[in-house]
N, C-alpha and C. Protein backbone atom coordinates (compact mmCIF):
# COMPACT_ATOMS: atom_id res chain seq x y z
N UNK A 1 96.01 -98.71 -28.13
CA UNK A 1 96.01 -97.33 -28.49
C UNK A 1 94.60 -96.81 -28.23
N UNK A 2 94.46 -95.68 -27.34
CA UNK A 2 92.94 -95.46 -26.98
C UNK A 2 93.11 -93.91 -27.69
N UNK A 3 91.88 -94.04 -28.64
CA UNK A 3 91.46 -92.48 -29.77
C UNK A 3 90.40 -92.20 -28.24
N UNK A 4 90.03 -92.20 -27.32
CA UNK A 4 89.07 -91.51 -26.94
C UNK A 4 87.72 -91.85 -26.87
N UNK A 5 86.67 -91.69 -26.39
CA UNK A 5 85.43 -92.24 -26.45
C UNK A 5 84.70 -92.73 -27.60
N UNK A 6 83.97 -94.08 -28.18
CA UNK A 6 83.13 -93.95 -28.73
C UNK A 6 82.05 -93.48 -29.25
N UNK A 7 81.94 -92.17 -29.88
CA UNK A 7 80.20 -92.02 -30.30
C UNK A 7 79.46 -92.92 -30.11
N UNK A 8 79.86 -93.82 -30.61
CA UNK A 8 78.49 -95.23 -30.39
C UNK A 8 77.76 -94.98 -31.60
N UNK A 9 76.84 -95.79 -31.78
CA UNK A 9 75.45 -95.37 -33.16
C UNK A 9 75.09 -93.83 -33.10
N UNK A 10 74.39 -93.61 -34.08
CA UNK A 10 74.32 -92.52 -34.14
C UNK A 10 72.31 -92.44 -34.05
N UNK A 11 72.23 -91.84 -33.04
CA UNK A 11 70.51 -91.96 -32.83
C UNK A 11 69.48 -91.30 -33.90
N UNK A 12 68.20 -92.10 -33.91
CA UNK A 12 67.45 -91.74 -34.86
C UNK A 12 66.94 -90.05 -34.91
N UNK A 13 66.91 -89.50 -33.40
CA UNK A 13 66.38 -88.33 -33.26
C UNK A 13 67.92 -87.19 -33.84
N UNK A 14 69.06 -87.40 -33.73
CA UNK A 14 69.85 -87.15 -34.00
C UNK A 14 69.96 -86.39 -35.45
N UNK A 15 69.79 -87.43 -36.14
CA UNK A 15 69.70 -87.67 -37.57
C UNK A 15 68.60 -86.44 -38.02
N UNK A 16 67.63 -86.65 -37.52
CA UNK A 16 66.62 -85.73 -37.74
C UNK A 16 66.61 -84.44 -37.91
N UNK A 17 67.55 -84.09 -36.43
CA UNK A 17 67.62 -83.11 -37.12
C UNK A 17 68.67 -82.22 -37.90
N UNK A 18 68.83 -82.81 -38.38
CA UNK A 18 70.11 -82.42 -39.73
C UNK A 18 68.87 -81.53 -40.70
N UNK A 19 67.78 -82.04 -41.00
CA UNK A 19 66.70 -81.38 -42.00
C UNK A 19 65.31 -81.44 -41.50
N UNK A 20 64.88 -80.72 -42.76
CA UNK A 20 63.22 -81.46 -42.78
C UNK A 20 62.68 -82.77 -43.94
N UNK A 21 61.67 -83.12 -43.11
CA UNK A 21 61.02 -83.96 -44.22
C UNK A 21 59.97 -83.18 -44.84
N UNK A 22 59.44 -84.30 -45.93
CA UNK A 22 58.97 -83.99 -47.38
C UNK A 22 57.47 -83.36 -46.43
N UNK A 23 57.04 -84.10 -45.64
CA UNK A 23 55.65 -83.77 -45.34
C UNK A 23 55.90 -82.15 -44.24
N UNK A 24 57.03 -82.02 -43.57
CA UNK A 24 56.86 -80.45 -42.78
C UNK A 24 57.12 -79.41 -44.30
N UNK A 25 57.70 -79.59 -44.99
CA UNK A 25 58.17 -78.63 -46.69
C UNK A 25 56.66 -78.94 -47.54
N UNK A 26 56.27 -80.06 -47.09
CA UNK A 26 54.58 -79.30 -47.76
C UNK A 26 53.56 -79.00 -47.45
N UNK A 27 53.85 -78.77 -46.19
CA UNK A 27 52.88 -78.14 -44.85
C UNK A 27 53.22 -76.95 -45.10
N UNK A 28 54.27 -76.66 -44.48
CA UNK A 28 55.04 -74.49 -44.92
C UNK A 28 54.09 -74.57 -46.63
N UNK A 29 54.69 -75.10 -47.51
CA UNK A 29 54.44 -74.56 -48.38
C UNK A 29 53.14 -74.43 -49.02
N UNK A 30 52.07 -75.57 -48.30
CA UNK A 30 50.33 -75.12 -48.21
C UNK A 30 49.89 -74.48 -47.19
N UNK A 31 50.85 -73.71 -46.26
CA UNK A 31 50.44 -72.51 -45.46
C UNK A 31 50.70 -71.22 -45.85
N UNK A 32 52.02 -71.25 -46.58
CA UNK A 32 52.35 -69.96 -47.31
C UNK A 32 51.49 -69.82 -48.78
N UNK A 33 50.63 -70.79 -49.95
CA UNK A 33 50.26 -70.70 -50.47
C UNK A 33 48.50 -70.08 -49.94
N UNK A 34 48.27 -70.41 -48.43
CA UNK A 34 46.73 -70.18 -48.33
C UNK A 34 47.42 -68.44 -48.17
N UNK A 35 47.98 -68.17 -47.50
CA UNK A 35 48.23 -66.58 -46.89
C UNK A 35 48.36 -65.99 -47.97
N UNK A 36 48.88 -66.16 -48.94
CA UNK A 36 49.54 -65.59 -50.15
C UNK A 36 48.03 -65.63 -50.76
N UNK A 37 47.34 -66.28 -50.95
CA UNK A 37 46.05 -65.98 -51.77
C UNK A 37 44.66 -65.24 -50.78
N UNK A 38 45.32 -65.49 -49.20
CA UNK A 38 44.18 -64.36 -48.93
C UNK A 38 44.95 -63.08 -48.76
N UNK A 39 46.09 -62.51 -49.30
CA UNK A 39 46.52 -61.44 -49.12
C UNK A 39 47.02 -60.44 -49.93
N UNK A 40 46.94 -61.08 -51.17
CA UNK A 40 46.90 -60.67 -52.70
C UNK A 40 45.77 -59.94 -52.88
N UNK A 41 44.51 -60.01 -52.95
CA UNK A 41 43.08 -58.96 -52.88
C UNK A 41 43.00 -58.00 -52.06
N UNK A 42 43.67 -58.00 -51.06
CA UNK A 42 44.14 -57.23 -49.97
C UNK A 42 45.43 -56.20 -50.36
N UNK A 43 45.89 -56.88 -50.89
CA UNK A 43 47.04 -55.84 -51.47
C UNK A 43 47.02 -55.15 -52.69
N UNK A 44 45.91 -55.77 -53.83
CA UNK A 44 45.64 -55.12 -54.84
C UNK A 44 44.95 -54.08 -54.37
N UNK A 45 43.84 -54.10 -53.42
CA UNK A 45 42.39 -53.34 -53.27
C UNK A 45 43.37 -52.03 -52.33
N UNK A 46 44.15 -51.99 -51.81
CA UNK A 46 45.52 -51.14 -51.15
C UNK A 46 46.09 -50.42 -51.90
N UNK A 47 46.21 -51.31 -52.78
CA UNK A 47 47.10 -50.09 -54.28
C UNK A 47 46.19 -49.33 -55.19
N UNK A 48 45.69 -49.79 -55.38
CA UNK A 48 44.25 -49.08 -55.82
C UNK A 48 43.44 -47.78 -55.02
N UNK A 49 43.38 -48.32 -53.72
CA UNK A 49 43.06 -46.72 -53.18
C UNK A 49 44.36 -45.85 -52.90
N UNK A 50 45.83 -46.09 -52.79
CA UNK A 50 46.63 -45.59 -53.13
C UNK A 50 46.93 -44.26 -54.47
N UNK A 51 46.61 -45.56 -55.34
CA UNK A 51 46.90 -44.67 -56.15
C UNK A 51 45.55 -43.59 -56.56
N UNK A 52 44.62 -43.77 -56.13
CA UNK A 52 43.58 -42.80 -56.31
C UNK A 52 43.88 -41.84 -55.36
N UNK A 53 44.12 -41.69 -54.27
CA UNK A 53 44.83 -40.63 -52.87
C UNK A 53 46.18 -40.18 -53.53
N UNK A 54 46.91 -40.74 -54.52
CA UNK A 54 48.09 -40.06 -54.95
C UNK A 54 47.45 -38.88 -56.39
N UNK A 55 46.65 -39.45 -56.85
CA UNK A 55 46.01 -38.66 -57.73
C UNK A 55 44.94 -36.94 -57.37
N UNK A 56 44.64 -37.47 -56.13
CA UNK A 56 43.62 -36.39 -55.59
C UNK A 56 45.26 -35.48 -54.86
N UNK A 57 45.79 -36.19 -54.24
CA UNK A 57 46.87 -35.46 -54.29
C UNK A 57 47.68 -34.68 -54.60
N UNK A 58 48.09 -34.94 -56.07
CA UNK A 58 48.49 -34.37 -56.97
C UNK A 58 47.77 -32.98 -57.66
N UNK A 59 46.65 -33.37 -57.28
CA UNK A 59 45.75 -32.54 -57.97
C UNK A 59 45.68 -31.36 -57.30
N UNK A 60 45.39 -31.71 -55.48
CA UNK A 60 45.46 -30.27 -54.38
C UNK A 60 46.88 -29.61 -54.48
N UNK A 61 47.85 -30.30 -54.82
CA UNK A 61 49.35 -29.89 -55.04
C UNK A 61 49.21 -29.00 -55.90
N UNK A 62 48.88 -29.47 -57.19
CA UNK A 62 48.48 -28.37 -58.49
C UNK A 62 47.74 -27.33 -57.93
N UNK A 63 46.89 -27.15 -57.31
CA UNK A 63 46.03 -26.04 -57.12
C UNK A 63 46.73 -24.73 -56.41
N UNK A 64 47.21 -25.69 -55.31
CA UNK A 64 48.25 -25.30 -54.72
C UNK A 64 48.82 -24.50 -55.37
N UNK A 65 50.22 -24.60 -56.01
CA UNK A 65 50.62 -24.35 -56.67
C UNK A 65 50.73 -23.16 -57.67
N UNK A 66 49.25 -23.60 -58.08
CA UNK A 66 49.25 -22.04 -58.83
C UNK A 66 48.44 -21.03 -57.89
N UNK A 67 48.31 -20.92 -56.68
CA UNK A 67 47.96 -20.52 -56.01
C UNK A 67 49.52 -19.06 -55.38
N UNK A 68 50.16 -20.17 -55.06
CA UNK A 68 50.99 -19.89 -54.68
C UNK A 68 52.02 -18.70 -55.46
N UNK A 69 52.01 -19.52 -56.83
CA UNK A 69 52.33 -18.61 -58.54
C UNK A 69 52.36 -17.16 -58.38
N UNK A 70 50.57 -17.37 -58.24
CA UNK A 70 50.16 -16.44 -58.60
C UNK A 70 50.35 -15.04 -57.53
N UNK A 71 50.36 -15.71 -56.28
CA UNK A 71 50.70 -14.53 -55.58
C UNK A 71 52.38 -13.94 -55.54
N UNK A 72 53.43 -15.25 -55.68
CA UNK A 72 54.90 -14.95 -56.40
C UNK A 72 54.94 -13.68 -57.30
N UNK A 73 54.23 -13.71 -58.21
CA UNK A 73 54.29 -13.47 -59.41
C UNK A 73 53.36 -12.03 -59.23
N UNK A 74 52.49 -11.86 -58.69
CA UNK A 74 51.86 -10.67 -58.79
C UNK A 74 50.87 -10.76 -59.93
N UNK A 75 50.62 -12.11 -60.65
CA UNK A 75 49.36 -11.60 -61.51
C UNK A 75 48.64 -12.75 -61.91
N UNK A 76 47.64 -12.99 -62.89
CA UNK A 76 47.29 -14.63 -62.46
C UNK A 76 47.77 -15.93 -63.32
N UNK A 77 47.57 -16.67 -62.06
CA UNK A 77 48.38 -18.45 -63.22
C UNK A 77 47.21 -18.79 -63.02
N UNK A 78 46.85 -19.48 -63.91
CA UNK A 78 46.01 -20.36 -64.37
C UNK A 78 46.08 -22.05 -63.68
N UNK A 79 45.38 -22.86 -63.75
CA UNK A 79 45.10 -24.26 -63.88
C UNK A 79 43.76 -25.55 -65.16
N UNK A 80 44.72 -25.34 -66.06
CA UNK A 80 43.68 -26.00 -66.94
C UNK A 80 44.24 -27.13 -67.58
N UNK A 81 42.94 -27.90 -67.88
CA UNK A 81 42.88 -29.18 -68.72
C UNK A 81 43.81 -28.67 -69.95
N UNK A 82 44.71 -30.23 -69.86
CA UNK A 82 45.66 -29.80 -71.41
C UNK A 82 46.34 -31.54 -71.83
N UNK A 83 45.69 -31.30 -72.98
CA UNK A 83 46.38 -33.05 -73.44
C UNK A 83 48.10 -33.20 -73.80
N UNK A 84 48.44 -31.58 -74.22
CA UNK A 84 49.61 -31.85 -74.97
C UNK A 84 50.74 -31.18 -74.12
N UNK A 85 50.01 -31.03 -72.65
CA UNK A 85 51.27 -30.31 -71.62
C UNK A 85 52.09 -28.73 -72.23
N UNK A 86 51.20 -28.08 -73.44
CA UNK A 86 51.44 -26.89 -73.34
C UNK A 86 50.34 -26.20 -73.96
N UNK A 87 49.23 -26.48 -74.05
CA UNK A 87 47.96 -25.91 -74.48
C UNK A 87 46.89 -26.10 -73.44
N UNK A 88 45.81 -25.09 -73.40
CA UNK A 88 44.71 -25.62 -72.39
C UNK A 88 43.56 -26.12 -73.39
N UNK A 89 43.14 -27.35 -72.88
CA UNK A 89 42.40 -27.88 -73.93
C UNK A 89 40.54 -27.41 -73.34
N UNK A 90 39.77 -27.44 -74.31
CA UNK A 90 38.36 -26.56 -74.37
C UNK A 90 37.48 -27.26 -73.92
N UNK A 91 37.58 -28.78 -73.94
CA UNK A 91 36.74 -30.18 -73.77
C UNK A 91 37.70 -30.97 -72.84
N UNK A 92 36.60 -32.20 -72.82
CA UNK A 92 37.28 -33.19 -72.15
C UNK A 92 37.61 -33.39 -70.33
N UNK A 93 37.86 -34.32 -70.23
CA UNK A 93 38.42 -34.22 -68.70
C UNK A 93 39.50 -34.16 -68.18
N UNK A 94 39.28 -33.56 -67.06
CA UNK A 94 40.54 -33.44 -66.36
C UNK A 94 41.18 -34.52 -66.08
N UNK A 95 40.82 -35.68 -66.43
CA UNK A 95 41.64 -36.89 -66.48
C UNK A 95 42.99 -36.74 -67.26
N UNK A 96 42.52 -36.22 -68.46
CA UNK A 96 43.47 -36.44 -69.10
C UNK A 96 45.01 -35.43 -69.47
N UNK A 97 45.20 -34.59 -67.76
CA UNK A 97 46.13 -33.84 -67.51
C UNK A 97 45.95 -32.76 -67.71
N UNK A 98 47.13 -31.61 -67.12
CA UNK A 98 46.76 -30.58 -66.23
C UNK A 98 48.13 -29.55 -66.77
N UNK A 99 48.14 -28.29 -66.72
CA UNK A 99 48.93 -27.52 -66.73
C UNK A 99 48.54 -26.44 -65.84
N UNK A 100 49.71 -25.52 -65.31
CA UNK A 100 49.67 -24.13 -64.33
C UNK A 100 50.57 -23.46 -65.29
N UNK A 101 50.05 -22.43 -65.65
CA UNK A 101 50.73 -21.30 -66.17
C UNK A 101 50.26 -20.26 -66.14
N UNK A 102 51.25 -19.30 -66.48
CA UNK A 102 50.89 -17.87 -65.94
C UNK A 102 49.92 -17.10 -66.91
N UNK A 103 49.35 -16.16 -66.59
CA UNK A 103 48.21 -15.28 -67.28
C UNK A 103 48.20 -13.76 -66.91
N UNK A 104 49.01 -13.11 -67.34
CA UNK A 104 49.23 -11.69 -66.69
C UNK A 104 48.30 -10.73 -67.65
N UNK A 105 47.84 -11.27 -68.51
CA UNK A 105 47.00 -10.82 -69.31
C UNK A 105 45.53 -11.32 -69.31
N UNK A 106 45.43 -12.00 -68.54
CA UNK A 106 43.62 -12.70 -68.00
C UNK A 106 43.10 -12.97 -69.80
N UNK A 107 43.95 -13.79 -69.87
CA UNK A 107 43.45 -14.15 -71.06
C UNK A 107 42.75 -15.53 -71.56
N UNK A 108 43.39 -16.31 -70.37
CA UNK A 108 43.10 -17.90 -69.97
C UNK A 108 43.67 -19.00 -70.88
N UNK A 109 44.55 -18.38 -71.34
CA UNK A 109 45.55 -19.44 -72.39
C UNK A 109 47.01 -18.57 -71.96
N UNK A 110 47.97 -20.00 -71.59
CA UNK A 110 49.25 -19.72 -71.70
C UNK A 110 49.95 -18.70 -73.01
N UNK A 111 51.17 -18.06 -72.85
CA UNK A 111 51.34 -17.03 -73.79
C UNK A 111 52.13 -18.03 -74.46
N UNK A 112 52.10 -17.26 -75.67
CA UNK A 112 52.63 -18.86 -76.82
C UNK A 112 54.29 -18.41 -76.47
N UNK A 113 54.82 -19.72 -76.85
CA UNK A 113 56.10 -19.93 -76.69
C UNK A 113 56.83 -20.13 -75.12
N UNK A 114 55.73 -19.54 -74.46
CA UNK A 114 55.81 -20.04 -72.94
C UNK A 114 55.60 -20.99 -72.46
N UNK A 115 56.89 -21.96 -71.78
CA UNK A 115 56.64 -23.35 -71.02
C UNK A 115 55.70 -22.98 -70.09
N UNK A 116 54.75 -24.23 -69.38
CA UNK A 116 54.44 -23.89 -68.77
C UNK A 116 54.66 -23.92 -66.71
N UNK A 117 54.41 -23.61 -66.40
CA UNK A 117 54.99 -23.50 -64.68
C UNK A 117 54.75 -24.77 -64.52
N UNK A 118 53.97 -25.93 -64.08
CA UNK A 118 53.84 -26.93 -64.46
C UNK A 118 53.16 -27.71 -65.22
N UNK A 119 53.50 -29.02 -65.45
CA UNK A 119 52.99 -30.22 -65.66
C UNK A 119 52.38 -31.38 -65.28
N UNK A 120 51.09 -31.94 -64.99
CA UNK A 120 50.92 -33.40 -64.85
C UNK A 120 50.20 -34.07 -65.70
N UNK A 121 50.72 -35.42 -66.16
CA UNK A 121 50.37 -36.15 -67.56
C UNK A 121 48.94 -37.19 -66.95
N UNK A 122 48.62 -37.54 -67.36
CA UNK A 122 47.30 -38.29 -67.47
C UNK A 122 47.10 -39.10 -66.24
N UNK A 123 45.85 -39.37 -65.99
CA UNK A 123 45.91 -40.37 -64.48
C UNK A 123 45.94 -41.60 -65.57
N UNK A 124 46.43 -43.09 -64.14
CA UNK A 124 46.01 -44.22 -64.56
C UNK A 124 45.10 -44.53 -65.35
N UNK A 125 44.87 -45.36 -65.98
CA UNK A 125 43.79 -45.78 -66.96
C UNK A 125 42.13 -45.77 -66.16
N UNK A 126 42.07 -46.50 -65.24
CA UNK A 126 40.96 -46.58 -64.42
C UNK A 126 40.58 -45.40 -63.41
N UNK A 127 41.36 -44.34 -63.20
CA UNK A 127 40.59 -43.17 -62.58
C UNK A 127 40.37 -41.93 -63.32
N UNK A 128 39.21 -41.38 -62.94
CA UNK A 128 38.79 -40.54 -63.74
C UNK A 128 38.86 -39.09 -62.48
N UNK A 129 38.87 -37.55 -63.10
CA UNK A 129 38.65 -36.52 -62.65
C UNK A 129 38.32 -35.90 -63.25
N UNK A 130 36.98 -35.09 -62.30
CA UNK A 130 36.09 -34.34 -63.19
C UNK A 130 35.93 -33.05 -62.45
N UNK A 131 35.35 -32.29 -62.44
CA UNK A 131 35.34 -31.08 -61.71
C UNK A 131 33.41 -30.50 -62.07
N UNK A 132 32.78 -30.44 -60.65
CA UNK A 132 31.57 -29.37 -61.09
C UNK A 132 31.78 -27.93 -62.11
N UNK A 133 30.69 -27.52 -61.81
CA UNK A 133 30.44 -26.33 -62.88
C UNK A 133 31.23 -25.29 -62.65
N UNK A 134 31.72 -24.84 -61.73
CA UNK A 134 32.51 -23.79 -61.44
C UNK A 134 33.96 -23.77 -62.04
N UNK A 135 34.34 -25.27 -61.99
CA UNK A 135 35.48 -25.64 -62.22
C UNK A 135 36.03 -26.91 -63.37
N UNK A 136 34.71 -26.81 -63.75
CA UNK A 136 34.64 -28.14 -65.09
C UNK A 136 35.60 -27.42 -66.02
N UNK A 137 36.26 -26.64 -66.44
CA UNK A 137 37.26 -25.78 -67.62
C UNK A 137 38.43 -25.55 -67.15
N UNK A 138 38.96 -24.43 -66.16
CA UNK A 138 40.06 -23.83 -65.11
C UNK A 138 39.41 -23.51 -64.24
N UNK A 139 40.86 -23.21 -63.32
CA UNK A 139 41.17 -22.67 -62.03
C UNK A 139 41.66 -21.07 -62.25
N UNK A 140 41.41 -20.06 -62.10
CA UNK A 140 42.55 -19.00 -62.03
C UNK A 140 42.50 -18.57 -60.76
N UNK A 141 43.56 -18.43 -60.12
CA UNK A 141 43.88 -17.59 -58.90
C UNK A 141 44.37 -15.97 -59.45
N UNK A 142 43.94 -14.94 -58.75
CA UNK A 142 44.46 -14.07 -58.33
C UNK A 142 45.46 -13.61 -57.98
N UNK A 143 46.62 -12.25 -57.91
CA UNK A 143 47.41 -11.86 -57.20
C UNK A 143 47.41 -11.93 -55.81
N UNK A 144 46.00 -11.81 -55.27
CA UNK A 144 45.92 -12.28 -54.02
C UNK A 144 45.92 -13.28 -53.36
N UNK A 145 45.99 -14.71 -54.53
CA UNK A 145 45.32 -15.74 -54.34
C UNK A 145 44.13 -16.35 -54.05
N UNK A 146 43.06 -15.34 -54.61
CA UNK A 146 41.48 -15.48 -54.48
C UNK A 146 41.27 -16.37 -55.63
N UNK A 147 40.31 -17.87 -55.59
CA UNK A 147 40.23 -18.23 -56.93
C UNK A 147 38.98 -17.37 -57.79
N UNK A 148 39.25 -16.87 -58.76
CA UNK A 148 38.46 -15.93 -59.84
C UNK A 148 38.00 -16.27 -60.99
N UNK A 149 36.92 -16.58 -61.70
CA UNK A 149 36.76 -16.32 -63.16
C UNK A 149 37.19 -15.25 -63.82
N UNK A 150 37.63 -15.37 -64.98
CA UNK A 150 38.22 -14.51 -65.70
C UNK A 150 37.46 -13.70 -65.99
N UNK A 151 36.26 -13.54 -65.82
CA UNK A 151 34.96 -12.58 -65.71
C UNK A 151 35.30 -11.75 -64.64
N UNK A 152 35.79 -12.41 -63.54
CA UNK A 152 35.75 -11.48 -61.75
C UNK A 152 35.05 -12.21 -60.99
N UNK A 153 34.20 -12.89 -61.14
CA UNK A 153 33.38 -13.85 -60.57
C UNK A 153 33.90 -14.83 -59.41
N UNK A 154 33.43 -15.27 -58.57
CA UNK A 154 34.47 -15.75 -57.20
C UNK A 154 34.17 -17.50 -58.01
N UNK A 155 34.92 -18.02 -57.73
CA UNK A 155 34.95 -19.19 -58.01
C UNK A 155 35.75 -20.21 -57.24
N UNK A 156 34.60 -20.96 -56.70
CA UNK A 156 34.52 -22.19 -56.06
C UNK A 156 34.40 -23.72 -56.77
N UNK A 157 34.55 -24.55 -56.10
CA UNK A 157 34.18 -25.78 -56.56
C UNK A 157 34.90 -27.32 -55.85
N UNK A 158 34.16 -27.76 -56.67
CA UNK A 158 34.49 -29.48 -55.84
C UNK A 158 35.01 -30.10 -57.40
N UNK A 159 36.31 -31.19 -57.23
CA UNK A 159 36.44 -32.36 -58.13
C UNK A 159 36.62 -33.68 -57.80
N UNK A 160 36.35 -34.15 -58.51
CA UNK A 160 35.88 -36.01 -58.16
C UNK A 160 36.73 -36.24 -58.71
N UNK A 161 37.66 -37.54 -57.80
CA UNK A 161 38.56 -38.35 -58.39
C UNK A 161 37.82 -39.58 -57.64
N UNK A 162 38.02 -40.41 -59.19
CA UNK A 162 37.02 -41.49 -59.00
C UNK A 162 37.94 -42.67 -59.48
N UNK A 163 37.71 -44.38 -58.85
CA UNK A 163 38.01 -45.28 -59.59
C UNK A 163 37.33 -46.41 -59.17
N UNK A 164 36.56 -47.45 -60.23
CA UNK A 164 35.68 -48.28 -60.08
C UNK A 164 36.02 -49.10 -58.82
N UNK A 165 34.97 -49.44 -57.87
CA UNK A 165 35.29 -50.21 -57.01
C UNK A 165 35.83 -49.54 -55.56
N UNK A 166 35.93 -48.24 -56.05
CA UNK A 166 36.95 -47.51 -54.78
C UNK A 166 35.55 -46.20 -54.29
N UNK A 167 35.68 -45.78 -53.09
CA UNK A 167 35.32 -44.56 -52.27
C UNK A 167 36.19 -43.51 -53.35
N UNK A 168 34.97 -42.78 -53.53
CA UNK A 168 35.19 -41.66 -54.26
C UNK A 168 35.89 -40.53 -53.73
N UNK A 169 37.21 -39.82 -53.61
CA UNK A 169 37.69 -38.70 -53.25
C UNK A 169 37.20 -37.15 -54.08
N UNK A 170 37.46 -36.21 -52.90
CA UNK A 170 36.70 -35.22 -53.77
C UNK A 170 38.44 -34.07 -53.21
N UNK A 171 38.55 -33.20 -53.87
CA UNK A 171 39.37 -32.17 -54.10
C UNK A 171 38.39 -31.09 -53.82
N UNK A 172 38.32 -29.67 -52.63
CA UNK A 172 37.14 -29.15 -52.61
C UNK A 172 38.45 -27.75 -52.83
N UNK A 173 37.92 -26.54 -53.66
CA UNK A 173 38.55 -25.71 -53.49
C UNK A 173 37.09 -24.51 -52.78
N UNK A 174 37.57 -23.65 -52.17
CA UNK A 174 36.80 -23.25 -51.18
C UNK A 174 37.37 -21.49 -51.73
N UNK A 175 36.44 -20.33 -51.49
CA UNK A 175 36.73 -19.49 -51.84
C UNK A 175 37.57 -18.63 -51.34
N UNK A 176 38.33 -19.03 -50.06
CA UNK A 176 39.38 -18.21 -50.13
C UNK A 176 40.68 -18.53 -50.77
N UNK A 177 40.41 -19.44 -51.58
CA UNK A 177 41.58 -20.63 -52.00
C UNK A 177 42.39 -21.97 -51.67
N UNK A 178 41.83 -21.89 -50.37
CA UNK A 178 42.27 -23.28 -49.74
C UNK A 178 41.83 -24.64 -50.47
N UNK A 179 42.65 -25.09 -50.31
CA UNK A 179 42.06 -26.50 -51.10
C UNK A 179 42.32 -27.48 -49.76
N UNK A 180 41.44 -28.72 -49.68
CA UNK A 180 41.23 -29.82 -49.13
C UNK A 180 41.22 -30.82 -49.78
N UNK A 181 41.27 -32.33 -49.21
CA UNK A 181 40.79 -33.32 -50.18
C UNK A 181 39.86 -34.35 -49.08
N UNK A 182 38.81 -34.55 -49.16
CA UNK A 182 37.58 -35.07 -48.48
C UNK A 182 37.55 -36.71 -49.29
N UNK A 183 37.48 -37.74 -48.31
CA UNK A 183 37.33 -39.34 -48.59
C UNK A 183 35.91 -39.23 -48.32
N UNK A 184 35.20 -39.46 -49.40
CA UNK A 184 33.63 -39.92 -49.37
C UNK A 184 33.37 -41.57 -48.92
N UNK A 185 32.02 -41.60 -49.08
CA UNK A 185 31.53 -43.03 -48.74
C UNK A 185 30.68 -43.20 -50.16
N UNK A 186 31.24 -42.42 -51.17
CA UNK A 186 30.22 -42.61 -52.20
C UNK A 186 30.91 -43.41 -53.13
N UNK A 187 30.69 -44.50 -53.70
CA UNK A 187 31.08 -46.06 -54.32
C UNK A 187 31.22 -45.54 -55.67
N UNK A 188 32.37 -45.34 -56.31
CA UNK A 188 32.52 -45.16 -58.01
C UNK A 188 31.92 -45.79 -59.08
N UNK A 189 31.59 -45.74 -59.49
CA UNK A 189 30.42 -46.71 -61.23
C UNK A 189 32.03 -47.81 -60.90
């Protein structure tokens, strides 16, 4: 009775490759352990200037914004420091969040009982925003969208968004209202 050819033995190279051995599985796995540790500092130091560019971001958005309001609207919105997302707060930094609301009365406080146009809540723990003298308090835009002190006064300015270890971003608002956001070479505390 003939089944057909013999396989015969079955060869050593054969066998082989069915898998791997112990020494190629701990080769991969002390090559993927070196990459993985030089690419972790690399990916933290990535998220980190991330999220500082999402913050300066946010911030030209806001300006934006009530920029935009204010010419909608025909009279002025505001942009000020506010801890509790419906008050403008008197101190402190602009770190610690932001409101746009309207001011048809140039009064520089939201009208009570009025939400406000928007909201943004606090940056990350590690970045800070501050604003020079022009703009260390609010923003008000104009019906025209001119930024103004509530005096009449033209008002300009630059803000720093900062986070240790990172190139400092700046937010520049410029007097016809345009806002920019400029990547410095200047190194954060």
């Amino acid at each position: 009775m003939a089944t057909g050819p013999n396989p015969g033995p079955v060869r050593r190279d054969e066998a082989r490759e069915a898998g791997l051995t112990l020494i190629e599985v701990a080769v991969t796995l002390a090559l993927l352990a070196v990459v993985t540790a030089l690419a972790l500092p690399t990916w933290h130091h990535w998220l980190a200037r991330q999220e500082l560019a999402n913050r300066a971001q946010t911030l030209a958005t806001a300006l934006e914004r009530a920029r935009t309001e204010a010419i909608k609207r025909g009279h002025r919105v505001n942009l000020c420091k506010s801890t509790d997302a419906s008050t403008c707060a008197d101190d402190g930094e602009w770190t610690r969040g932001w409101i746009v609301h309207a001011d048809p009365g140039s009064e520089g406080r939201p009208l009570d009982g009025e939400p406000p146009i928007a909201w943004d809540p606090p940056a990350v723990a590690s970045i800070t925003v501050g604003g020079n003298r022009p703009v260390e308090d609010y923003v008000s835009f104009t019906p025209l969208g001119e930024p103004r002190r509530l005096s009449g006064a033209l008002q300009m300015g630059t803000f720093r968004v900062c986070r240790p270890g990172q190139d400092a971003l700046e937010v520049v608002l410029a007097a016809t209202g345009r806002v920019r956001t400029v990547r410095t070479r200047d190194r954060c505390p």
